[in-house]
Protein backbone atom coordinates (compact mmCIF):
# COMPACT_ATOMS: atom_id res chain seq x y z
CA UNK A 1 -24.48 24.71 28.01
CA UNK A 2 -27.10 27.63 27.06
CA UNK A 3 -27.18 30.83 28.09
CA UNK A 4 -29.96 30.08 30.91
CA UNK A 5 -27.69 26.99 32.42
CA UNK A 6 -24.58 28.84 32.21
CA UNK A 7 -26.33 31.67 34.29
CA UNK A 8 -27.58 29.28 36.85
CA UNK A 9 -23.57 27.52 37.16
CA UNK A 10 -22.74 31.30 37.39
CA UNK A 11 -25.21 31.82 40.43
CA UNK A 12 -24.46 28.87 41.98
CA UNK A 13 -20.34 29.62 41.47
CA UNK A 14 -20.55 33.06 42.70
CA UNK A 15 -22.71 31.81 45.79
CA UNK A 16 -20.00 29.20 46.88
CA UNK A 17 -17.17 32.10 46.73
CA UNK A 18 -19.25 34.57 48.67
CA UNK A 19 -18.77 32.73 51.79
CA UNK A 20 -14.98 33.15 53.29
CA UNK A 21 -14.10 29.59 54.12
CA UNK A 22 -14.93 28.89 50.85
CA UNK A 23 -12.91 31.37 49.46
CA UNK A 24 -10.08 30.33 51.37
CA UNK A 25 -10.16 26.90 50.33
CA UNK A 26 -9.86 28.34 47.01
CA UNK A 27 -7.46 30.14 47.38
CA UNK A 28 -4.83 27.76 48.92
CA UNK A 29 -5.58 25.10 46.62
CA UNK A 30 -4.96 28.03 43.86
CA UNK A 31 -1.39 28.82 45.59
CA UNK A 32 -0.37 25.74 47.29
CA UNK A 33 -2.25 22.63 44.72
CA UNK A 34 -3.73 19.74 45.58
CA UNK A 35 -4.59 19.09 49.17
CA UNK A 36 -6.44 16.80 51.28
CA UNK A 37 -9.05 17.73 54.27
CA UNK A 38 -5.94 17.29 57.12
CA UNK A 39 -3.74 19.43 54.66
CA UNK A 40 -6.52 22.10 54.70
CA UNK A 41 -7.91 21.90 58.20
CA UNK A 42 -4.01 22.64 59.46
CA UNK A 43 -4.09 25.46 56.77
CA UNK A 44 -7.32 27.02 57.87
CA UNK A 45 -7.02 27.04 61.76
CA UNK A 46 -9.86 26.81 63.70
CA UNK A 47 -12.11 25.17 61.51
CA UNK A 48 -13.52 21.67 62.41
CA UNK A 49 -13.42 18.30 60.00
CA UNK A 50 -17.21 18.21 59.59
CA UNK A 51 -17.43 21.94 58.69
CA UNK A 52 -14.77 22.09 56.61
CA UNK A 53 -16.02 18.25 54.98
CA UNK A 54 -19.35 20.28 54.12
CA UNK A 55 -17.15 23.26 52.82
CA UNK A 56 -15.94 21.11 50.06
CA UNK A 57 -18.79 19.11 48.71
CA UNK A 58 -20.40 22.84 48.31
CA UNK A 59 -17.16 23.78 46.61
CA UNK A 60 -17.41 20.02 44.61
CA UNK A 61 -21.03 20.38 44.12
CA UNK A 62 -20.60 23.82 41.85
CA UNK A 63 -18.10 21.97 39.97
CA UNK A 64 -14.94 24.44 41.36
CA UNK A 65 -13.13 21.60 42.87
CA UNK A 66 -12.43 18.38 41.82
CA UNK A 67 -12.14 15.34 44.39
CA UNK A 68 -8.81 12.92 43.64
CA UNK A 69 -8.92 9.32 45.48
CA UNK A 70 -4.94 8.55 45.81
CA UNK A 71 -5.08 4.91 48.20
CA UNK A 72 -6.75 6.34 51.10
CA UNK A 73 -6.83 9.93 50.89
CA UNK A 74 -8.86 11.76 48.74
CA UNK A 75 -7.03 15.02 47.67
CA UNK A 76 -9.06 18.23 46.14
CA UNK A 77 -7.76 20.23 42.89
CA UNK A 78 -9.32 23.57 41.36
CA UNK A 79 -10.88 22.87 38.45
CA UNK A 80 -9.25 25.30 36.13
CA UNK A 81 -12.02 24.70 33.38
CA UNK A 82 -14.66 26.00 35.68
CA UNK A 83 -13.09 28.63 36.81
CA UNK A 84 -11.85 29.78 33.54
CA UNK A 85 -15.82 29.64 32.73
CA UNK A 86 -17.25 31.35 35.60
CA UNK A 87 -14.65 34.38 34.63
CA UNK A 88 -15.33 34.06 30.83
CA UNK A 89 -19.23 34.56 31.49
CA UNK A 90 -18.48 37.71 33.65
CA UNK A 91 -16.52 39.20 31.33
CA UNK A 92 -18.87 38.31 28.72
């Protein structure tokens, strides 16, 4: 990735975390490992299915979580390598 994509991933990273649910979701998965949406919606309080289904395909979409079919749930993980990325360019 060159310096121009990497600054757009960064944008587009830092965009998804600036909004709270988002964050959240983050942060649970970060503490607590792979969840699904019932797992999360119980965790979040408050928040309905479709709003938190759009949550994570922003949070997919940016490449900070990664979606896990196991029969038929689908379970969300942080990806690590993205994150580890996004802090590497800051830093940099």
């Amino acid at each position: 990735m060159d310096a121009a994509q990497m600054q757009a991933h960064a944008i587009k990273v830092h965009r998804a975390l600036g909004e709270q649910t988002r964050y959240r979701i983050v942060q649970l998965l970060t503490t607590e490992g792979d969840l699904c949406p019932a797992e999360l919606e119980k965790r979040l309080e408050s928040i309905p299915l479709s709003t938190l289904s759009h949550h994570l395909k922003q949070l997919v979409e940016c490449q900070l979580l990664t979606p896990q079919k196991q029969g038929t749930f689908i379970y969300y993980s942080l990806n690590r390598e993205t994150v580890q990325k996004f802090a590497a360019y800051l830093i940099s």
